[in-house]
Each structure stands twice: as C-alpha cells, then as structure tokens.
PDB file of N, CA and C in Angstrom:
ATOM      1  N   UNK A   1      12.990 -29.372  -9.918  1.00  0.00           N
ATOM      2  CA  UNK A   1      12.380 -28.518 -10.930  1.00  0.00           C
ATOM      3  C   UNK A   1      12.748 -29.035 -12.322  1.00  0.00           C
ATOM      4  N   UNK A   2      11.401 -29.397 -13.136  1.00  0.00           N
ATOM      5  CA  UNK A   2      12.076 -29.561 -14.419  1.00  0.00           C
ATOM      6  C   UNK A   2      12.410 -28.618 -15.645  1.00  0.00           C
ATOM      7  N   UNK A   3      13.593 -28.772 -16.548  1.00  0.00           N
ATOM      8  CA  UNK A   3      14.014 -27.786 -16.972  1.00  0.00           C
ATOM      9  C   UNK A   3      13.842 -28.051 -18.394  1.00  0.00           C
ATOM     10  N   UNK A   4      12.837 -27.621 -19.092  1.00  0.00           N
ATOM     11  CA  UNK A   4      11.725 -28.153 -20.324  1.00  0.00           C
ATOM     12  C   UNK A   4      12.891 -27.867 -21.411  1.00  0.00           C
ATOM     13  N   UNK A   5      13.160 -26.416 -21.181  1.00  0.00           N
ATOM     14  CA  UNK A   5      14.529 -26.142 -22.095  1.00  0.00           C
ATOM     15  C   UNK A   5      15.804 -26.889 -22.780  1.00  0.00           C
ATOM     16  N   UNK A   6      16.103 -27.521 -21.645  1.00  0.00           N
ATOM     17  CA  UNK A   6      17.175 -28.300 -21.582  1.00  0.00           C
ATOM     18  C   UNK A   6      16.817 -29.307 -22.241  1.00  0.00           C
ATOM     19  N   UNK A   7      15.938 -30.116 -21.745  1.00  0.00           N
ATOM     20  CA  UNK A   7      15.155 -31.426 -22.356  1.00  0.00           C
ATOM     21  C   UNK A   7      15.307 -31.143 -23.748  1.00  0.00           C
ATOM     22  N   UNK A   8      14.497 -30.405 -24.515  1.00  0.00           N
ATOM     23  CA  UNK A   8      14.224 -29.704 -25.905  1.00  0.00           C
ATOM     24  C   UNK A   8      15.530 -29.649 -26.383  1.00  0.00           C
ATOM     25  N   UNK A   9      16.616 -29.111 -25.572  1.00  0.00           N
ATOM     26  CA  UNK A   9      18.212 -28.781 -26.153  1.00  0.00           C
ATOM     27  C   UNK A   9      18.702 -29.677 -26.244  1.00  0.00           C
ATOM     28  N   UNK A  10      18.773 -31.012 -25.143  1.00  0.00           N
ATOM     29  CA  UNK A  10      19.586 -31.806 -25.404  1.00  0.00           C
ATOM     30  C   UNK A  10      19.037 -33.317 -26.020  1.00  0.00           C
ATOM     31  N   UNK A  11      17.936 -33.403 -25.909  1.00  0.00           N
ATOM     32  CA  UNK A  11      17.267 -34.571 -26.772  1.00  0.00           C
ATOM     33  C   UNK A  11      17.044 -34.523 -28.316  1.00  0.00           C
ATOM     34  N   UNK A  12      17.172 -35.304 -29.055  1.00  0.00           N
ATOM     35  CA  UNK A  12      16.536 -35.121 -30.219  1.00  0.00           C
ATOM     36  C   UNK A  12      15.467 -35.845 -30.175  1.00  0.00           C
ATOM     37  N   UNK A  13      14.637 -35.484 -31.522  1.00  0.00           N
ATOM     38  CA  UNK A  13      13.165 -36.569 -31.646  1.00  0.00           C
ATOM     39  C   UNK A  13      13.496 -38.011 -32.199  1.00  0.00           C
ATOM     40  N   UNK A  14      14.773 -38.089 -32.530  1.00  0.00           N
ATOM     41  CA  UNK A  14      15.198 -39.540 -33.590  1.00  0.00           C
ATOM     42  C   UNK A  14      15.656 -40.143 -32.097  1.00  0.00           C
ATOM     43  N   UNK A  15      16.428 -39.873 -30.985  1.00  0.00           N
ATOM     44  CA  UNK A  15      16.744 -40.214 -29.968  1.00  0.00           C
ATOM     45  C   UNK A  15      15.552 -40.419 -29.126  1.00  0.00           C
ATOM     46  N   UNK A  16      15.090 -39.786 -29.202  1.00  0.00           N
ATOM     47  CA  UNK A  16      13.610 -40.289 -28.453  1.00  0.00           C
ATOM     48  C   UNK A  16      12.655 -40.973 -28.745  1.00  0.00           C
ATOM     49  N   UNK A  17      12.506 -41.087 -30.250  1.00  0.00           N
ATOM     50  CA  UNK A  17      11.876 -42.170 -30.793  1.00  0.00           C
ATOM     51  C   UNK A  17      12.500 -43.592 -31.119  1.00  0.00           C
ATOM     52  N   UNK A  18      13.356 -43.572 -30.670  1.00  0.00           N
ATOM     53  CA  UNK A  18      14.506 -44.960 -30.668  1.00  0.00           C
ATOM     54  C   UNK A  18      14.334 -45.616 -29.257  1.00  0.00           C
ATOM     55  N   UNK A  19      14.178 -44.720 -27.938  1.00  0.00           N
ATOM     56  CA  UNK A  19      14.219 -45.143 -26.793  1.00  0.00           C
ATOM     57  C   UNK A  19      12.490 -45.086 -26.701  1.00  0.00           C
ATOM     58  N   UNK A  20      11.502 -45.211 -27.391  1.00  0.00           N
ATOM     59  CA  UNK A  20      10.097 -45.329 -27.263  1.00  0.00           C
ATOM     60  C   UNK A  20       9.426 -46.459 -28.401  1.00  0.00           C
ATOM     61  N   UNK A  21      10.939 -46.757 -29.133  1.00  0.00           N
ATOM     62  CA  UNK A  21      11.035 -48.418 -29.756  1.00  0.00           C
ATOM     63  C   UNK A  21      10.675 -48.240 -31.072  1.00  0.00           C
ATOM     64  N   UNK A  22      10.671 -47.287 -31.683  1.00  0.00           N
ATOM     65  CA  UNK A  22      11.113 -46.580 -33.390  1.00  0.00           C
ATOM     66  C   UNK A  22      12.016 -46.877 -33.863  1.00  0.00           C
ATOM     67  N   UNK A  23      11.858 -47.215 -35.052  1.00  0.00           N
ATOM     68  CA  UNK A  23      13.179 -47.150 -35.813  1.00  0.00           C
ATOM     69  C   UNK A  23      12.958 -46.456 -37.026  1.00  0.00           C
ATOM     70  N   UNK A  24      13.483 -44.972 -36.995  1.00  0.00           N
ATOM     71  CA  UNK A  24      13.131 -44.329 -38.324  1.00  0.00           C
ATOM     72  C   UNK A  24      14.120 -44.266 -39.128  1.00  0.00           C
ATOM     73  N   UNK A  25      13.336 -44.556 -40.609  1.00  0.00           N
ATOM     74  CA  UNK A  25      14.009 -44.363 -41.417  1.00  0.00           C
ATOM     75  C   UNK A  25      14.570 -43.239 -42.651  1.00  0.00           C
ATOM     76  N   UNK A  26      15.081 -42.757 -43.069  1.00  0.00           N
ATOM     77  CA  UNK A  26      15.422 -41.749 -43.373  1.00  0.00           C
ATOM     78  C   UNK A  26      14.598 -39.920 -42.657  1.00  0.00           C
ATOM     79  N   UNK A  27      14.720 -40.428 -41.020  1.00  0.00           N
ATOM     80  CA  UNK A  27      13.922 -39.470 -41.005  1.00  0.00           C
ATOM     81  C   UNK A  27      12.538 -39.843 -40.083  1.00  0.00           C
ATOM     82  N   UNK A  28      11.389 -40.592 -41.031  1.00  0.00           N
ATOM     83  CA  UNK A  28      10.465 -40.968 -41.126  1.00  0.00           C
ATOM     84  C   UNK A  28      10.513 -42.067 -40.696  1.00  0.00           C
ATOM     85  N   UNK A  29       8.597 -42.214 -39.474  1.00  0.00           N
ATOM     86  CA  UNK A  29       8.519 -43.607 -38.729  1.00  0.00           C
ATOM     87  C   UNK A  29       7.076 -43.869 -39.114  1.00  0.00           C
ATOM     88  N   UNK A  30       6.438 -44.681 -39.071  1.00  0.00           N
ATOM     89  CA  UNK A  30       4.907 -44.769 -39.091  1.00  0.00           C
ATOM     90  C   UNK A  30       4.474 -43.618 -37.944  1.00  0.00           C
ATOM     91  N   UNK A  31       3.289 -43.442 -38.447  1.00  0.00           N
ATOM     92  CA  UNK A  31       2.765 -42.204 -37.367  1.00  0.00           C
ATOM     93  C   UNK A  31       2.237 -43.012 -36.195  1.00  0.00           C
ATOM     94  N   UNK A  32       2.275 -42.864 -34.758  1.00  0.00           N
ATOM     95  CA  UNK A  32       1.457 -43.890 -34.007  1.00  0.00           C
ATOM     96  C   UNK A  32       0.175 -43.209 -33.586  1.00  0.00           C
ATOM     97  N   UNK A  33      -0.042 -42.277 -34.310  1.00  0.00           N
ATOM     98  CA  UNK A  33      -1.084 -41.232 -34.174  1.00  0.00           C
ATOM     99  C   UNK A  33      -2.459 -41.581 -35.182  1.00  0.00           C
ATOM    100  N   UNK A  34      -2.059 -42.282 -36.458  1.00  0.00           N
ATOM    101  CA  UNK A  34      -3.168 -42.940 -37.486  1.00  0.00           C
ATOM    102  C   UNK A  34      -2.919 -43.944 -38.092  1.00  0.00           C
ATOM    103  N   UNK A  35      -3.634 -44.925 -38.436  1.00  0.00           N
ATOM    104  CA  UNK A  35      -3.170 -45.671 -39.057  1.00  0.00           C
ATOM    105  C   UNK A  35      -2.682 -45.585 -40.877  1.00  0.00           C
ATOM    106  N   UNK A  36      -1.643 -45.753 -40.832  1.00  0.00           N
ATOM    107  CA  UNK A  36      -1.099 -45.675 -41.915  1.00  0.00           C
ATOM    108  C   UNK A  36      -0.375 -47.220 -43.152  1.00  0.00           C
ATOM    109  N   UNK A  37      -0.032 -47.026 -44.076  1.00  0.00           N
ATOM    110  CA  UNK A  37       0.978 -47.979 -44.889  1.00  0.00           C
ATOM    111  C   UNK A  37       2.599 -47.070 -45.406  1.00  0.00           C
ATOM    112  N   UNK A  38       2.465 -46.363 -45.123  1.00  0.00           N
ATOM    113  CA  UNK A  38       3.684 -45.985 -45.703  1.00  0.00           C
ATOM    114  C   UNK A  38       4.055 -44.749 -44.803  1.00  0.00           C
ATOM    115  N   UNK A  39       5.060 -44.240 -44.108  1.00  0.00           N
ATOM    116  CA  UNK A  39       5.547 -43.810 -42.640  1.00  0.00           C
ATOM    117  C   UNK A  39       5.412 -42.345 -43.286  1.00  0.00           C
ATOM    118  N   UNK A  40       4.814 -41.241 -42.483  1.00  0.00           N
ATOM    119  CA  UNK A  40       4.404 -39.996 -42.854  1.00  0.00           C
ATOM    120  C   UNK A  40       4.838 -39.297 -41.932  1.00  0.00           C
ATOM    121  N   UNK A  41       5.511 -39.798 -40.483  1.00  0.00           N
ATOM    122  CA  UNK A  41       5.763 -38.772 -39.308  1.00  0.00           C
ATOM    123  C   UNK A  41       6.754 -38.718 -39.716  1.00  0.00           C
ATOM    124  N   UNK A  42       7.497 -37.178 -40.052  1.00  0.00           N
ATOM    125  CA  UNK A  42       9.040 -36.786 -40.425  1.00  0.00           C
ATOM    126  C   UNK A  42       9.579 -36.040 -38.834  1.00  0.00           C
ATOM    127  N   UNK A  43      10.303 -37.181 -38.500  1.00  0.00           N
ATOM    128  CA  UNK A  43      11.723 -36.565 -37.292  1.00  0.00           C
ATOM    129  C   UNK A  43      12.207 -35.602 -37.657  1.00  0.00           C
ATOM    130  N   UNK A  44      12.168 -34.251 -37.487  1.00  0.00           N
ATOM    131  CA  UNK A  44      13.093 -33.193 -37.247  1.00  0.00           C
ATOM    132  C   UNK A  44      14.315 -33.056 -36.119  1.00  0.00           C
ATOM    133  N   UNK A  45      15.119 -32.355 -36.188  1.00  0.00           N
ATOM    134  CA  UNK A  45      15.952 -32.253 -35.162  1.00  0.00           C
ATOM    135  C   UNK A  45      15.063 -32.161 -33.949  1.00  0.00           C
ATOM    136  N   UNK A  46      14.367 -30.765 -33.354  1.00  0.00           N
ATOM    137  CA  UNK A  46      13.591 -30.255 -32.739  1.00  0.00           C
ATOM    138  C   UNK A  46      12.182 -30.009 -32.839  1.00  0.00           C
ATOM    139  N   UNK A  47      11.554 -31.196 -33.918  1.00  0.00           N
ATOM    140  CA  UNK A  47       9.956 -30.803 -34.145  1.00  0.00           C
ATOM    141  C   UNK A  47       9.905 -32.144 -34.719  1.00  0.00           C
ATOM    142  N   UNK A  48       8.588 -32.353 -34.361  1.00  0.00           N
ATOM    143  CA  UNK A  48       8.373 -33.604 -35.400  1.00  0.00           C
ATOM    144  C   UNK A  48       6.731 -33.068 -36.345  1.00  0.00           C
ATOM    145  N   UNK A  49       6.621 -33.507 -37.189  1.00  0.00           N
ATOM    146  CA  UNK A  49       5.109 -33.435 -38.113  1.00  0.00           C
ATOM    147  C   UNK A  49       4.731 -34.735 -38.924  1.00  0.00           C
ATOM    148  N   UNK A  50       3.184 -34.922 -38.899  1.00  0.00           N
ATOM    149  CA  UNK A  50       2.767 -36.050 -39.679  1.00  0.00           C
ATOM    150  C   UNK A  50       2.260 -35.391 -40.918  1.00  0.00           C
ATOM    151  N   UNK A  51       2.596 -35.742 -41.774  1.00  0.00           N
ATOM    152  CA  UNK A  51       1.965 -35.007 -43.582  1.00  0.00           C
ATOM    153  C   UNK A  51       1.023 -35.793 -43.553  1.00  0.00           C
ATOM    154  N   UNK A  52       0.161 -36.899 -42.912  1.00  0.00           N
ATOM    155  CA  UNK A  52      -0.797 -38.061 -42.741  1.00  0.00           C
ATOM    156  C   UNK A  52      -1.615 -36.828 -42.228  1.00  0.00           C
ATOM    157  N   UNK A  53      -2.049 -36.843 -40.841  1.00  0.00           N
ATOM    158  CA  UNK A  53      -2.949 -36.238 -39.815  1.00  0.00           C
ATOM    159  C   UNK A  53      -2.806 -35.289 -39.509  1.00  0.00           C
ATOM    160  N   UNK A  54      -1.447 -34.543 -39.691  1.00  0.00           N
ATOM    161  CA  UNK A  54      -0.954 -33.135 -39.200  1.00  0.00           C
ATOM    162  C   UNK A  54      -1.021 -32.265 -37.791  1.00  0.00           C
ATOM    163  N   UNK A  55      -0.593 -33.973 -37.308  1.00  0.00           N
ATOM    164  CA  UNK A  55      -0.169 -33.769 -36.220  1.00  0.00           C
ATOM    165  C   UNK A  55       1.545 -33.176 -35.971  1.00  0.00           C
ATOM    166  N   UNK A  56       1.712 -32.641 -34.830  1.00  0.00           N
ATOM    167  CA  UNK A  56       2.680 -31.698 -34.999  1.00  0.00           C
ATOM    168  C   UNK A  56       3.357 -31.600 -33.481  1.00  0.00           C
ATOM    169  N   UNK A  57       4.303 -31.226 -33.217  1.00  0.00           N
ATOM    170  CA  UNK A  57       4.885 -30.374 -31.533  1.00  0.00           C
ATOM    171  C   UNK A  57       6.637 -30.918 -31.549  1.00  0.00           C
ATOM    172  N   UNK A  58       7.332 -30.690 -30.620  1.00  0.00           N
ATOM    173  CA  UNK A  58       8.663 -30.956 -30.289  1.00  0.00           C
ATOM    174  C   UNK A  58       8.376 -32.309 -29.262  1.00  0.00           C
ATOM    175  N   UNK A  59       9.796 -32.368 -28.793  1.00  0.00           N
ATOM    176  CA  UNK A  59      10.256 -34.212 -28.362  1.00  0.00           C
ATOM    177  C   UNK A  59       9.061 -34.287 -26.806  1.00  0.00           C
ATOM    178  N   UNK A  60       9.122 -33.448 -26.215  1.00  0.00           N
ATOM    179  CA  UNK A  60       8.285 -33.330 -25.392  1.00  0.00           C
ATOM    180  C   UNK A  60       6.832 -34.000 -25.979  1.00  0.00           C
ATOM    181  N   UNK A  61       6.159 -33.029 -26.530  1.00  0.00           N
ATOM    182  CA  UNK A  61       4.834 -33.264 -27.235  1.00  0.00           C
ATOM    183  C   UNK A  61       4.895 -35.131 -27.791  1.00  0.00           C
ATOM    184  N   UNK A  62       5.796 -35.067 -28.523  1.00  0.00           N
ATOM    185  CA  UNK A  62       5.895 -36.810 -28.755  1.00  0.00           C
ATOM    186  C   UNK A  62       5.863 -37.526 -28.006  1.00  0.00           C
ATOM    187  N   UNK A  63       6.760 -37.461 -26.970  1.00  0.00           N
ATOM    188  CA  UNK A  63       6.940 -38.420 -25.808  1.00  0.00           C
ATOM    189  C   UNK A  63       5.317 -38.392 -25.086  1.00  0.00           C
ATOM    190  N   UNK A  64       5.076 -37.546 -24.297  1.00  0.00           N
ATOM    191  CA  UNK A  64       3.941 -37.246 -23.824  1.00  0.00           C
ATOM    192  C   UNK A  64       2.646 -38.109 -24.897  1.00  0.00           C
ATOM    193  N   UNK A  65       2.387 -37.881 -25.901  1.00  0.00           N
ATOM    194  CA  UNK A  65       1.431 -38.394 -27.085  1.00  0.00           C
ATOM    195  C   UNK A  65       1.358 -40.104 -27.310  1.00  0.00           C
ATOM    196  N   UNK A  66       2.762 -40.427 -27.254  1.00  0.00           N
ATOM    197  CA  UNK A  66       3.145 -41.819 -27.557  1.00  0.00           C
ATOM    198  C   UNK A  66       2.573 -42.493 -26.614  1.00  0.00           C
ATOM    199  N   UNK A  67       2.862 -42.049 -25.009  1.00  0.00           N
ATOM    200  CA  UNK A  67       2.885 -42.354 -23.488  1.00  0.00           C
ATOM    201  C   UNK A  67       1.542 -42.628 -23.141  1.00  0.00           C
ATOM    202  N   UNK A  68       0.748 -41.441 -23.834  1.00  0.00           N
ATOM    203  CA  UNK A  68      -0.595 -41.361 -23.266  1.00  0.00           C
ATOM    204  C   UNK A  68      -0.538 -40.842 -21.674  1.00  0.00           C
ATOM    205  N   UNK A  69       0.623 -39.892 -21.239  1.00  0.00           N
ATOM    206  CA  UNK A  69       0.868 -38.583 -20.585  1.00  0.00           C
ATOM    207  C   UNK A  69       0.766 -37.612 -21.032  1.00  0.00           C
ATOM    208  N   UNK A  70       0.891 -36.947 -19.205  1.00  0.00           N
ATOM    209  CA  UNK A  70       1.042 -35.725 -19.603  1.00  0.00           C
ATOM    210  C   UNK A  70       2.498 -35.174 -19.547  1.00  0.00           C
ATOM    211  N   UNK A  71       2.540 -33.956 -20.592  1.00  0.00           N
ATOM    212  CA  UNK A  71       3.854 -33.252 -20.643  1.00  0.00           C
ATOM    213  C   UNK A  71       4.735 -33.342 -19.322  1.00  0.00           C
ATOM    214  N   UNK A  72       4.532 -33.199 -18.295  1.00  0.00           N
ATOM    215  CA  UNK A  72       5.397 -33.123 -17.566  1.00  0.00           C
ATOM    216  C   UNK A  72       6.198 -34.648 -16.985  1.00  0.00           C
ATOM    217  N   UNK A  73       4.657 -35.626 -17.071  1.00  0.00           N
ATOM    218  CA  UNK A  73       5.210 -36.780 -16.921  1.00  0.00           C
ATOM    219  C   UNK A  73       6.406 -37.407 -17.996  1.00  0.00           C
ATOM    220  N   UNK A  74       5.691 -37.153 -19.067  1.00  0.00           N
ATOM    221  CA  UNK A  74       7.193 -37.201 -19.931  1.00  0.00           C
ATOM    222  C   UNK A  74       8.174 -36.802 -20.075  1.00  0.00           C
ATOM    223  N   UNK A  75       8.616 -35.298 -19.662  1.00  0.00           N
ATOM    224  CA  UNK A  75       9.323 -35.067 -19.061  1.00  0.00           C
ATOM    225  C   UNK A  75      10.491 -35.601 -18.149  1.00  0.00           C
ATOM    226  N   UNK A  76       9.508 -36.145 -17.199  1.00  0.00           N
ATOM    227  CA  UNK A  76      10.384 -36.654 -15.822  1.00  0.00           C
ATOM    228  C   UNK A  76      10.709 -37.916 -16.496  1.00  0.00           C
ATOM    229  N   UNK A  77      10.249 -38.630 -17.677  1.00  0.00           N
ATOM    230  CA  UNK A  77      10.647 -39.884 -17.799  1.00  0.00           C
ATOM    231  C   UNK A  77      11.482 -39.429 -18.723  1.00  0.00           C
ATOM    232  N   UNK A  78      11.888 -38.623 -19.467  1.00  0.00           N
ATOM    233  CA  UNK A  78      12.529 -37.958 -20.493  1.00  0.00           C
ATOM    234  C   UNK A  78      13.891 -38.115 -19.842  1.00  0.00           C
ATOM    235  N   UNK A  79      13.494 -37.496 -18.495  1.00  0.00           N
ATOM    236  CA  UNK A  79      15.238 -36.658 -17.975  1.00  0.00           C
ATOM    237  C   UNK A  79      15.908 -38.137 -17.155  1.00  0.00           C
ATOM    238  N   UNK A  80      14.731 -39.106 -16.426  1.00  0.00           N
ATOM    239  CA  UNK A  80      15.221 -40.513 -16.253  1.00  0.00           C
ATOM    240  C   UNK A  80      16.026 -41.183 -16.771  1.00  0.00           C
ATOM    241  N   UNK A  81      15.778 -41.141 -18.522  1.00  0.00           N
ATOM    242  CA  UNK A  81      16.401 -42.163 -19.047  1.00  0.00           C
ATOM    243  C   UNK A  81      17.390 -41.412 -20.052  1.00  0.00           C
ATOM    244  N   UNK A  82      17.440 -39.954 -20.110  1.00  0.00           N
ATOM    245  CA  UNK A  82      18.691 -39.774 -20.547  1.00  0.00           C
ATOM    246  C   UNK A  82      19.625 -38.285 -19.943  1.00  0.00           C
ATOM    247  N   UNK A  83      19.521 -38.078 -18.862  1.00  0.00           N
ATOM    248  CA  UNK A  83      20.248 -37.330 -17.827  1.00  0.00           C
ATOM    249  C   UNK A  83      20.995 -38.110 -16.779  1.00  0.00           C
ATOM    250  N   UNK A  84      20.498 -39.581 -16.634  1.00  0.00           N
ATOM    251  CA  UNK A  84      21.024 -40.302 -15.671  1.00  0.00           C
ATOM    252  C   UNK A  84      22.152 -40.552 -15.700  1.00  0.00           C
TER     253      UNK A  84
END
C-alpha cells in the first residue's frame, strides 16, 4: 500500500528534483513544463509553482509531470529510490 502522506512528509521538491537531474538554484530550476530563458519554477519545501505557466502541485505532482506518469507510478518510483 502506498502511503502518499509519508512520501509528501518525507521528500522534499529540491530532493526530488536533484534525483530527476535538476540543479536548482536559489530555489529555482527552468520549468520543464515551457520553454523558458531564465528559471521560473520556484521549489518550495512542499509545493512547487511556475510564475512562467502557472503550473503548480506538491513532489508527487512533479515527479509524476516530469515522468510523463501517473501519480501513483511516481510514487512507487518515489518510495524506490528514497525509502530503500
């Protein structure tokens, strides 16, 4: 059973966008959602948002988006590579 909660509690979005090959900087990565020149997706602890496209959701929603999955599949690859 996956436990979405937990995921959300114990991942961050800067940790998850590091292991999906990001490197943000203060925060902020290029959006992989539009094309951009200057990085508009701001990493939150628990949310991420693009001030570009306004696109929006928690580490889940990212992972899943980046993947071109679905939520749950990201998930299970979520809890793979950092519950193990």
């Amino acid at each position: 059973m996956i436990d979405f909660a937990e995921i959300k509690e114990r991942i961050t979005l800067q940790e998850a966008a590091r292991w999906l090959g990001f490197t943000p900087q203060s925060g902020f990565i290029d959006c992989p959602f539009h094309q951009e020149k200057t990085p508009s997706l701001k990493l939150y602890e628990n949310r991420f948002h693009c001030f570009g496209c306004g696109t929006s959701g928690d580490v889940l929603d990212f992972a899943a988006q980046v993947l071109g999955i679905s939520t749950v599949e990201a998930a299970q690859k979520l809890m793979a590579a950092f519950f193990a």
